[in-house]
Protein backbone atom coordinates (compact mmCIF):
# COMPACT_ATOMS: atom_id res chain seq x y z
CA UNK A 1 27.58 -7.31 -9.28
CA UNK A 2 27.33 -8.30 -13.10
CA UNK A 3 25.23 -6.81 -16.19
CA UNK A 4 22.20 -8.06 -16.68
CA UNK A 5 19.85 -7.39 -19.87
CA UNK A 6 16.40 -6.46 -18.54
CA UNK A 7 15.14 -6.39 -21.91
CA UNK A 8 15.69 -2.44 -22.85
CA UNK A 9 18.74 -1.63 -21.75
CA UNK A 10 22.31 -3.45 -19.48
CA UNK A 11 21.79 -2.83 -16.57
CA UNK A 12 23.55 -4.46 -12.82
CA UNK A 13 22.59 -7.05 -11.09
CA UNK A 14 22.27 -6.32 -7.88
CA UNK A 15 22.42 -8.87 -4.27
CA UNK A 16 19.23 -6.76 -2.95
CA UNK A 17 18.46 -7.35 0.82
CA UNK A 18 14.61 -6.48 1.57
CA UNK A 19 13.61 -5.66 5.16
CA UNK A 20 10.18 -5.70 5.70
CA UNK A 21 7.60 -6.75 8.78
CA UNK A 22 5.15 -7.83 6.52
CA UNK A 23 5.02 -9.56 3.08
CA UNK A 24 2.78 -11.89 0.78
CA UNK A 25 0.39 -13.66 1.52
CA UNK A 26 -0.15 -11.46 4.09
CA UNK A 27 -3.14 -8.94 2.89
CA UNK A 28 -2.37 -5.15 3.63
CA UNK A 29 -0.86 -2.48 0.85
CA UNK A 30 2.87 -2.65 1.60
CA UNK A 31 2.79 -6.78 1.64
CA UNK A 32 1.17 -6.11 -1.99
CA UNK A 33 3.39 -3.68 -3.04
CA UNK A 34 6.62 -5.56 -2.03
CA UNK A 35 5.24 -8.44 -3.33
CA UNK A 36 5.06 -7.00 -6.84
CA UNK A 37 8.51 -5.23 -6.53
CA UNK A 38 10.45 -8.39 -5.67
CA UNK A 39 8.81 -10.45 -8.30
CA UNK A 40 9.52 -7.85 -10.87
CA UNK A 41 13.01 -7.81 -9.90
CA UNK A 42 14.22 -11.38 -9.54
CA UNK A 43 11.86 -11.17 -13.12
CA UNK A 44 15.01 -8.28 -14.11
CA UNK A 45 17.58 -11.08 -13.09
CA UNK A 46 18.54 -9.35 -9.46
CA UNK A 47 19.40 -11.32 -6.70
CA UNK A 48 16.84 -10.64 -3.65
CA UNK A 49 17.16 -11.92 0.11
CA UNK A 50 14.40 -10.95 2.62
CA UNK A 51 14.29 -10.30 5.94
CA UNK A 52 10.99 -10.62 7.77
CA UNK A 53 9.77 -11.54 11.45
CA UNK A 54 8.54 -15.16 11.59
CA UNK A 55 4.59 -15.14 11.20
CA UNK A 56 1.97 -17.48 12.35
CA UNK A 57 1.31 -19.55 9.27
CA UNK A 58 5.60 -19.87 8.76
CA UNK A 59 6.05 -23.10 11.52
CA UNK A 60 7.70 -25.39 8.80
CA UNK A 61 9.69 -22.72 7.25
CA UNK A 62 12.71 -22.48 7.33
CA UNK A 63 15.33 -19.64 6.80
CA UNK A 64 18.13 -20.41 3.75
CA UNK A 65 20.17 -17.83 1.24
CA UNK A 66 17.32 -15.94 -0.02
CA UNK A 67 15.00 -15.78 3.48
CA UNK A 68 15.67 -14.89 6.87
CA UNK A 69 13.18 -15.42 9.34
CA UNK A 70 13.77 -13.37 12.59
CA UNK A 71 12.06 -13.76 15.87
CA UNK A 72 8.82 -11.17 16.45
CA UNK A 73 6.10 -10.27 18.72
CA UNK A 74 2.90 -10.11 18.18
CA UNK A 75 0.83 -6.97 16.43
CA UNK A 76 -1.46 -5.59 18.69
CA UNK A 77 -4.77 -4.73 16.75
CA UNK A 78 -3.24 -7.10 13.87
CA UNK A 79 -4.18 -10.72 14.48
CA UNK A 80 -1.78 -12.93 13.05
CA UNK A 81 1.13 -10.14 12.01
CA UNK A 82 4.40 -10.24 14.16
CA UNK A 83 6.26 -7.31 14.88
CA UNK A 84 10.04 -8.34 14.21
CA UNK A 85 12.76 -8.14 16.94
CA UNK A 86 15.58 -6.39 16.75
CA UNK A 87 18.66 -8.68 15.24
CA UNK A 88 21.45 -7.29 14.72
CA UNK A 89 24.02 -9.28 15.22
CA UNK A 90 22.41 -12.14 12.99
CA UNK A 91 22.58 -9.83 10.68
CA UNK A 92 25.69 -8.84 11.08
CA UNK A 93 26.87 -12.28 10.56
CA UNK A 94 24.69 -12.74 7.54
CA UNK A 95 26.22 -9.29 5.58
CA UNK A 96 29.32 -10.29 6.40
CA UNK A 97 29.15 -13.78 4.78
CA UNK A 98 26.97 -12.77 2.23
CA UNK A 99 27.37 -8.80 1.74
CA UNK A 100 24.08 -7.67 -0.25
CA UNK A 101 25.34 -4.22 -2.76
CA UNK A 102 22.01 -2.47 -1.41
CA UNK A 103 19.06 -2.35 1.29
CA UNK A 104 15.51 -1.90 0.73
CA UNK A 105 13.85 -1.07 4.71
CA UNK A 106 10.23 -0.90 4.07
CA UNK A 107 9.07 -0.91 7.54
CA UNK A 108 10.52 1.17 10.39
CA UNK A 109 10.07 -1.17 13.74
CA UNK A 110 13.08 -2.86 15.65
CA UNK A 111 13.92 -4.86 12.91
CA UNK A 112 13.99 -2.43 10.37
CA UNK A 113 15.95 -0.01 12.45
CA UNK A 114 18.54 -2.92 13.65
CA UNK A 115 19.17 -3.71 9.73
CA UNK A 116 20.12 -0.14 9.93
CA UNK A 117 22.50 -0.08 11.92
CA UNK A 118 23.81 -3.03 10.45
CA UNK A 119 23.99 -1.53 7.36
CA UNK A 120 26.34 1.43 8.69
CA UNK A 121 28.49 -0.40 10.61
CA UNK A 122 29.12 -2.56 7.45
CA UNK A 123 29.36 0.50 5.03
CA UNK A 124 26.06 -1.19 2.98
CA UNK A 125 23.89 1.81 1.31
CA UNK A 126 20.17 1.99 2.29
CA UNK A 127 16.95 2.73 0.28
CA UNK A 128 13.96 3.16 2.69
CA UNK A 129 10.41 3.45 1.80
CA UNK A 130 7.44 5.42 3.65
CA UNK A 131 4.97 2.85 3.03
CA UNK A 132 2.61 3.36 6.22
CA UNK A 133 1.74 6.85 8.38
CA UNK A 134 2.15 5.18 11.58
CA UNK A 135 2.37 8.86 13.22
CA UNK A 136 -1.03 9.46 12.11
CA UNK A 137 -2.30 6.29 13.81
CA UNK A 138 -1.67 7.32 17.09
CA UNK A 139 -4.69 9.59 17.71
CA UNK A 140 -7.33 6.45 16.35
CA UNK A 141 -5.95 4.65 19.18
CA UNK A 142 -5.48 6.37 22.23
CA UNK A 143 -2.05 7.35 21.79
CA UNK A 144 -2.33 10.72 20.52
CA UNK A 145 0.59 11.78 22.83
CA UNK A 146 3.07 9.80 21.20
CA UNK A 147 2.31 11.23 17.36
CA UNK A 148 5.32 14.36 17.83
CA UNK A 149 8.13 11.74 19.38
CA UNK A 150 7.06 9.00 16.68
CA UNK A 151 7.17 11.60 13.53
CA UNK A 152 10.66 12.81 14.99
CA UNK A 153 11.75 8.98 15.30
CA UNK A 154 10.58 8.52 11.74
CA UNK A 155 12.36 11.50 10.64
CA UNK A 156 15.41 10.43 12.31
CA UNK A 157 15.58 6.95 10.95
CA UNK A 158 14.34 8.03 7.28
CA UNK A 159 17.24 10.33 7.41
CA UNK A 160 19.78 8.35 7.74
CA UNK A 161 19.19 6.11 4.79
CA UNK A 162 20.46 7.21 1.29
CA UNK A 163 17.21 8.04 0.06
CA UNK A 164 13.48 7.77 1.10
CA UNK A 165 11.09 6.75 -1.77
CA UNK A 166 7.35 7.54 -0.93
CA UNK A 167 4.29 6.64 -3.00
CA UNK A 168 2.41 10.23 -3.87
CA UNK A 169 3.58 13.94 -4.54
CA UNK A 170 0.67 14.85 -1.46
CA UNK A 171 3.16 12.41 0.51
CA UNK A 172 5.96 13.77 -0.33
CA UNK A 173 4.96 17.41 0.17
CA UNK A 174 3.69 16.50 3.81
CA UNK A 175 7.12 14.79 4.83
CA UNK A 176 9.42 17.47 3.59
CA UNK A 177 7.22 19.85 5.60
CA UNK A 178 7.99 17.80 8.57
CA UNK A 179 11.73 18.02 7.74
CA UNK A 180 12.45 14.57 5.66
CA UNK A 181 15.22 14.82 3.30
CA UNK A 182 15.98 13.18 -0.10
CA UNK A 183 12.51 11.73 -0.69
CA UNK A 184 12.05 10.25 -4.21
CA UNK A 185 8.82 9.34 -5.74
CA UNK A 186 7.60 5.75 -6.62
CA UNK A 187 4.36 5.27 -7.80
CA UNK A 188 2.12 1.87 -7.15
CA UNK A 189 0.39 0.36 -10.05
CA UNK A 190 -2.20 -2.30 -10.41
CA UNK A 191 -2.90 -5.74 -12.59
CA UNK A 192 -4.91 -4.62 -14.88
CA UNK A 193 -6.25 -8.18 -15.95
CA UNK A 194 -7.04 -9.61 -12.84
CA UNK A 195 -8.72 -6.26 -11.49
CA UNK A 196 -11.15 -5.82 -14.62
CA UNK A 197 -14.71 -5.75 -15.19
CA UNK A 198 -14.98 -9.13 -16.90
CA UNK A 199 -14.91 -10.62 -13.53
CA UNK A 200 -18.18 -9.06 -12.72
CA UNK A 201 -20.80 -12.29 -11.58
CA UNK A 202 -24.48 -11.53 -11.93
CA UNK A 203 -24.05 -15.07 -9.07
CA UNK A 204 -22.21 -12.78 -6.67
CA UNK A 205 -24.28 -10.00 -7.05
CA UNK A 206 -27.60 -11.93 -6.54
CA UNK A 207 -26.01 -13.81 -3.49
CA UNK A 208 -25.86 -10.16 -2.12
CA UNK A 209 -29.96 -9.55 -2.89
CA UNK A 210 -28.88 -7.10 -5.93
CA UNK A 211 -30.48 -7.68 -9.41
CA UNK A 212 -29.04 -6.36 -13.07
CA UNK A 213 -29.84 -2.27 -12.43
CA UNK A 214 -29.24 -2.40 -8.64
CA UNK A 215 -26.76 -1.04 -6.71
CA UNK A 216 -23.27 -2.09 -4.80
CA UNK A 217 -21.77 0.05 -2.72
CA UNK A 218 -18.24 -1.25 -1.99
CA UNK A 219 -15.88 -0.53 0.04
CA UNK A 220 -12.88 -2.66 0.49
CA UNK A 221 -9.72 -2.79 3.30
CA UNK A 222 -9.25 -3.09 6.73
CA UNK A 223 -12.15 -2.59 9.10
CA UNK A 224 -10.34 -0.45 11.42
CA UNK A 225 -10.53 3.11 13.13
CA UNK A 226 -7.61 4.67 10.80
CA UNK A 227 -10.26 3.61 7.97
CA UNK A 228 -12.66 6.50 9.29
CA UNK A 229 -15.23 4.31 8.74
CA UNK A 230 -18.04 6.71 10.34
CA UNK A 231 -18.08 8.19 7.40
CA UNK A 232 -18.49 5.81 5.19
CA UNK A 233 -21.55 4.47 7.45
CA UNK A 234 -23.13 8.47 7.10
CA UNK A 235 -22.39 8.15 3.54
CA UNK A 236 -24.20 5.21 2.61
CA UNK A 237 -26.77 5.81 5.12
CA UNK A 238 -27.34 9.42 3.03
CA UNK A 239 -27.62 8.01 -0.41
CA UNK A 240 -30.25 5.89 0.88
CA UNK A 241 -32.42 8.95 2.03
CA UNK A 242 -31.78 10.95 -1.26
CA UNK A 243 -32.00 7.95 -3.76
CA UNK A 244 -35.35 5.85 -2.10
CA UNK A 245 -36.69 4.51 -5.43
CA UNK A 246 -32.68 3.14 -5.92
CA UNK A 247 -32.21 -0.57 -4.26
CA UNK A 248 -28.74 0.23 -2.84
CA UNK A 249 -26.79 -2.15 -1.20
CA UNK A 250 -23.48 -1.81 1.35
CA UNK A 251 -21.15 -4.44 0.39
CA UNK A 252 -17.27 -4.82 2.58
CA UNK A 253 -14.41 -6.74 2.00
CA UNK A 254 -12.10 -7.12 4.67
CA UNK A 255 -11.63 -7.48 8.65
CA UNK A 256 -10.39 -5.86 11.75
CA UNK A 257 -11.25 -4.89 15.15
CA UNK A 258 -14.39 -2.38 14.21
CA UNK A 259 -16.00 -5.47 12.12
CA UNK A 260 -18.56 -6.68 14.99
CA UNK A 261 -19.10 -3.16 16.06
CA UNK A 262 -20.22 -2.05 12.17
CA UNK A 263 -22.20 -5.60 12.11
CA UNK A 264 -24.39 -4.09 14.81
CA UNK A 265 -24.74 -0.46 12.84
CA UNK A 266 -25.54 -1.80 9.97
CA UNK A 267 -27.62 -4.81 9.90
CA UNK A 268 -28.38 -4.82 6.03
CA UNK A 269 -24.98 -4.46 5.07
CA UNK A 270 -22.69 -7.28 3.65
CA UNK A 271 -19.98 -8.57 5.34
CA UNK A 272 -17.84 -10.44 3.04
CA UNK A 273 -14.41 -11.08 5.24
CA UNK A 274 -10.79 -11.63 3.49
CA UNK A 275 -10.81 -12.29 -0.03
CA UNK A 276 -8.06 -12.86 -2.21
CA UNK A 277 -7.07 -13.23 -6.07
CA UNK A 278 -9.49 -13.81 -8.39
CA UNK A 279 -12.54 -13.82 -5.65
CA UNK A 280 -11.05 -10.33 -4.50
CA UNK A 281 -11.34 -9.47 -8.12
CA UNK A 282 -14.86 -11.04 -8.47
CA UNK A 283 -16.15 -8.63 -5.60
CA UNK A 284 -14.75 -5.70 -6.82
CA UNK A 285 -16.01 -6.04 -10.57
CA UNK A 286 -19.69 -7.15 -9.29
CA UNK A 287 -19.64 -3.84 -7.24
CA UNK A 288 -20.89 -0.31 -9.05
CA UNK A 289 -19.72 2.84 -6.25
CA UNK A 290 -16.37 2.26 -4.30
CA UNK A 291 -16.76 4.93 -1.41
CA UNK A 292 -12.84 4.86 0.19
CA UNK A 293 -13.50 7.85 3.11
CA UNK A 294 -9.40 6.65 4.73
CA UNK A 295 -7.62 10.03 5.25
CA UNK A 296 -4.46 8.18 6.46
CA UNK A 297 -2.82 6.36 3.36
CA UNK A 298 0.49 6.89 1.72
CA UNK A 299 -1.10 5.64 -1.16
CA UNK A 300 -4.23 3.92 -1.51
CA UNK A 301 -3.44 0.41 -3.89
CA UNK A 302 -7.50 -0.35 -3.73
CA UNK A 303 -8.31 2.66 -5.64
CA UNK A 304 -6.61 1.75 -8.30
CA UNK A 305 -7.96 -1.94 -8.49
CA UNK A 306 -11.69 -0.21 -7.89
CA UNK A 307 -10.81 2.34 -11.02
CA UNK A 308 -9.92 -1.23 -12.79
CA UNK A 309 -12.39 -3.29 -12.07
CA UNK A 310 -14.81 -0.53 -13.31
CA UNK A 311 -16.11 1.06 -10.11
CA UNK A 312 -16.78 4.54 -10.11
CA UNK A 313 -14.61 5.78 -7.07
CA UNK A 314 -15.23 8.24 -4.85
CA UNK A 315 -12.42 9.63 -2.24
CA UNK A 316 -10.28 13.03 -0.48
CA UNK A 317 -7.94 14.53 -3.02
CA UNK A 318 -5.26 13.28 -1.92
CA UNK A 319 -2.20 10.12 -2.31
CA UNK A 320 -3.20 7.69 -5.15
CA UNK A 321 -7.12 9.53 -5.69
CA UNK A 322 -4.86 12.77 -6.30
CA UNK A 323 -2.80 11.13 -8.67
CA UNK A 324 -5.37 8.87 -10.88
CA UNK A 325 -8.82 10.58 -10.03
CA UNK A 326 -9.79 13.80 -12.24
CA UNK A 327 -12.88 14.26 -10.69
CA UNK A 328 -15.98 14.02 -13.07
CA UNK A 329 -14.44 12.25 -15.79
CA UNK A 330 -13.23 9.25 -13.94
CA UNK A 331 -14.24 8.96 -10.43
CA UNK A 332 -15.27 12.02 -7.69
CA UNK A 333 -12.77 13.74 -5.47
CA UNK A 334 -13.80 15.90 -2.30
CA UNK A 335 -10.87 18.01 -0.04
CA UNK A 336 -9.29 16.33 2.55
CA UNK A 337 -11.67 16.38 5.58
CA UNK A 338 -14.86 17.56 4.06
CA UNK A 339 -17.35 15.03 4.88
CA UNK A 340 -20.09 16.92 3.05
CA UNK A 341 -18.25 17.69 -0.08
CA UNK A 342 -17.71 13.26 0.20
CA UNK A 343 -21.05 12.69 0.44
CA UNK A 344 -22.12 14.75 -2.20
CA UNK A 345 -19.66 13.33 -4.47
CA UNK A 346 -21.41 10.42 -3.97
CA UNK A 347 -23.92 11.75 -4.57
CA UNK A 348 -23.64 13.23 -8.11
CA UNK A 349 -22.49 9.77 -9.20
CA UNK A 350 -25.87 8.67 -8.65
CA UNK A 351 -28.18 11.39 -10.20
CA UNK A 352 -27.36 9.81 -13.95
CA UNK A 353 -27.24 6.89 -14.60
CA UNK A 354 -25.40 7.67 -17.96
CA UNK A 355 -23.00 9.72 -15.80
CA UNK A 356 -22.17 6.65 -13.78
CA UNK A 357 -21.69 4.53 -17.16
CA UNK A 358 -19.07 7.15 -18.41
CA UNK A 359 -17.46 7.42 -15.09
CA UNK A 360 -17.20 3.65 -14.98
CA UNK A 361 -15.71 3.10 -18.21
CA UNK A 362 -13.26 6.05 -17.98
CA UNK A 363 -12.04 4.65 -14.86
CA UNK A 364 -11.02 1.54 -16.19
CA UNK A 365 -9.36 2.89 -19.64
CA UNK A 366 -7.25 5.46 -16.92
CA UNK A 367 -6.31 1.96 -14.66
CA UNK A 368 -5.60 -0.28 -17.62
CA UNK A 369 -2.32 1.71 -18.21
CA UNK A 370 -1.29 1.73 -14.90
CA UNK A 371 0.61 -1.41 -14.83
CA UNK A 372 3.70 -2.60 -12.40
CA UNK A 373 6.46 -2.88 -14.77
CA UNK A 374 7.19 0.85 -15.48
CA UNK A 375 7.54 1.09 -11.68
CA UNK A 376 9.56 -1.84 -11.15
CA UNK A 377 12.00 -0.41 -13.60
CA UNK A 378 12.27 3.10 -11.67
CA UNK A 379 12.53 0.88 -8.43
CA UNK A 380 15.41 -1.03 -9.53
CA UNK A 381 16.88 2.05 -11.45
CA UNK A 382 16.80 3.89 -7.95
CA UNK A 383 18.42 1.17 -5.67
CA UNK A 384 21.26 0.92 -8.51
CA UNK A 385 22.05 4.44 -8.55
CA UNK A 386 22.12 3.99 -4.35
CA UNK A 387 24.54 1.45 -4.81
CA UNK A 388 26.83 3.21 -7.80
CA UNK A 389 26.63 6.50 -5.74
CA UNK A 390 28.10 4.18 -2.36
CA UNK A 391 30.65 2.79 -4.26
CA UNK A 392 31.83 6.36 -6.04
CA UNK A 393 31.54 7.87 -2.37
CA UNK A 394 33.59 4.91 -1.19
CA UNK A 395 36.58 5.53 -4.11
CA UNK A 396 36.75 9.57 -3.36
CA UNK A 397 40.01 10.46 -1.62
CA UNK A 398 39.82 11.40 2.02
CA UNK A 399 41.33 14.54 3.16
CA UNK A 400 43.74 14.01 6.27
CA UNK A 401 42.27 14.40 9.82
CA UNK A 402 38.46 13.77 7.69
């Protein structure tokens, strides 16, 4: 480890070793998230290696110093993710050439759980994130037996790391209820000047049948029964009956498995796929309402970049709405699991148009300031004080027969 001068203060440099089954370009929250953590600390002058499964689009690619590429299986529900195998004597071999000062684990699968044990055997201090309720998953597909042994796993695994950093104080609460220990908080932020309402296209918005003073409803992420995406079709289905005179439109970025089965319900609606960058940024700013009905996020990164891009956004109290919603000034909030108290929400933003102007702009003055680099500094301030706190453990004398 040497200093290194971020630009405020001298801090370490650290050799950081990221474990994660999924990572830009792939499009999900955590592959975002990491994406904009490990730029913004190789920005900070840290060294960063990464450890991911080998994905579809990765046939020329080849592993070197800063990227191992382990063997995986696919994703069921996921087309074209890879769960990673477990490898952990490869990385064994790795660490032991090439010792990294700390571990970031950001997902929890065999992988993640063999880097691990790697990690302990080695005496190489561990940072995990809770980036995804997987235990909450269970029950959309089938599998609601398996939610009480896959929380304990979780709890089990998340314990034995140094320190567990999770995205929301809602998410924090929940864990430590469920017997986590040493869970720090890390927020998310957003790029506030790609997500932004200059990117709104009166082109886009008349491709989708909407003039000047119509209506988008947006909604944007994975099409997928975690989503609880029933809601969001009752939702938009009720503003249409209490707004008639309103030209209202359903527009949804994204994919998964429920996309044909929504086509079907809703006939009008536009289906706009995968979108990415400044297109991504295009649809959100040409949108007006961002309904987000998902009960099952850590965090939530598309509220933010709705709130950015100008939408007025409606959502549960809870994760990132909890944190950067104050319902009525910039965007509406309902409690967790009241489906009338959403729609309603919705609602209200409707019944003024001045209302949903104010909304609108507030959101975007509240998401302007929420940019990465503040976090990235608390992320790399966190693994460093995991890796001082290893080696100060590491120097302590040991009392005999210990």
């Amino acid at each position: 480890m040497a200093p290194v001068d971020t630009g405020a203060m001298n801090v370490t440099s650290l050799h950081i070793a990221l474990i994660s089954e999924t990572f830009p370009p792939e499009i999900n929250g955590v592959a975002n998230t990491l994406g904009r953590l490990s730029q913004g600390l190789i920005q900070r002058g840290h060294r960063l290696q990464l450890i991911r499964p080998r994905q579809l689009a990765d046939e020329q690619q080849a592993s070197d110093e800063h990227l191992l590429l382990t063997r995986g299986w696919p994703l069921p529900g996921y087309p074209g993710l890879q769960w990673g195998q477990s490898s952990l004597h490869k990385l064994l071999r790795r660490w032991q050439r090439q010792r990294p000062d700390v571990l970031y684990i950001a997902t929890e699968g065999p992988l993640g759980l063999s880097a691990l044990r790697a990690a302990r055997r080695l005496g190489i201090p561990v940072v995990s994130g809770f980036h995804t309720n997987f235990q909450q998953y269970t029950g959309h597909y089938g599998l609601g037996l398996l939610t009480r042994a896959l929380t304990r796993y979780l709890r089990w695994f998340h314990n034995r790391t140094r320190m567990t950093l999770v995205p929301s104080p809602s998410q924090r609460l929940e864990l430590q209820r469920r017997g986590f220990e040493r869970l720090m908080l890390l927020a998310r932020g957003v790029d506030g000047q790609l997500f932004h309402p200059s990117h709104r296209s009166p082109e886009l918005r008349a491709s989708w049948g909407l003039g000047q003073d119509d209506i988008a409803v947006l909604h944007v992420g994975r099409l997928a029964a975690e989503k609880n995406l029933a809601l969001l079709v009752r939702s938009f289905r009720e503003l249409q009956q209490r707004f008639p005179q309103q030209r209202l439109k359903l527009v949804l970025v994204g994919d998964g498995p429920l996309r044909a089965q929504l086509q079907e319900e809703l006939p009008q609606a536009i289906f706009c796929g995968v979108q990415r960058g400044t297109a991504l940024a295009e649809h959100y700013a040409s949108g007006d309402l961002f309904l987000f009905p998902s009960l099952s996020e850590t965090f939530g990164n598309v509220v933010l970049e709705a709130q950015a891009a100008g939408l007025a956004v409606v959502a549960y109290d809870q994760a990132a709405a909890a944190q950067h919603i104050h319902h009525g000034h910039n965007g509406a909030l309902a409690m967790p699991g009241d489906e009338q108290g959403f729609i309603d929400a919705a609602c209200w933003l409707l019944e003024d148009r001045e209302s949903l102007r104010s909304v609108r702009l507030n959101a975007r003055q509240h998401a302007g300031k929420q940019g990465w680099d503040a976090i990235v500094a608390q992320f790399e301030h966190l693994l460093q004080d995991a890796s001082s706190a290893h080696i100060t453990d590491e120097k302590k004398p040991r009392c005999a027969g210990a």
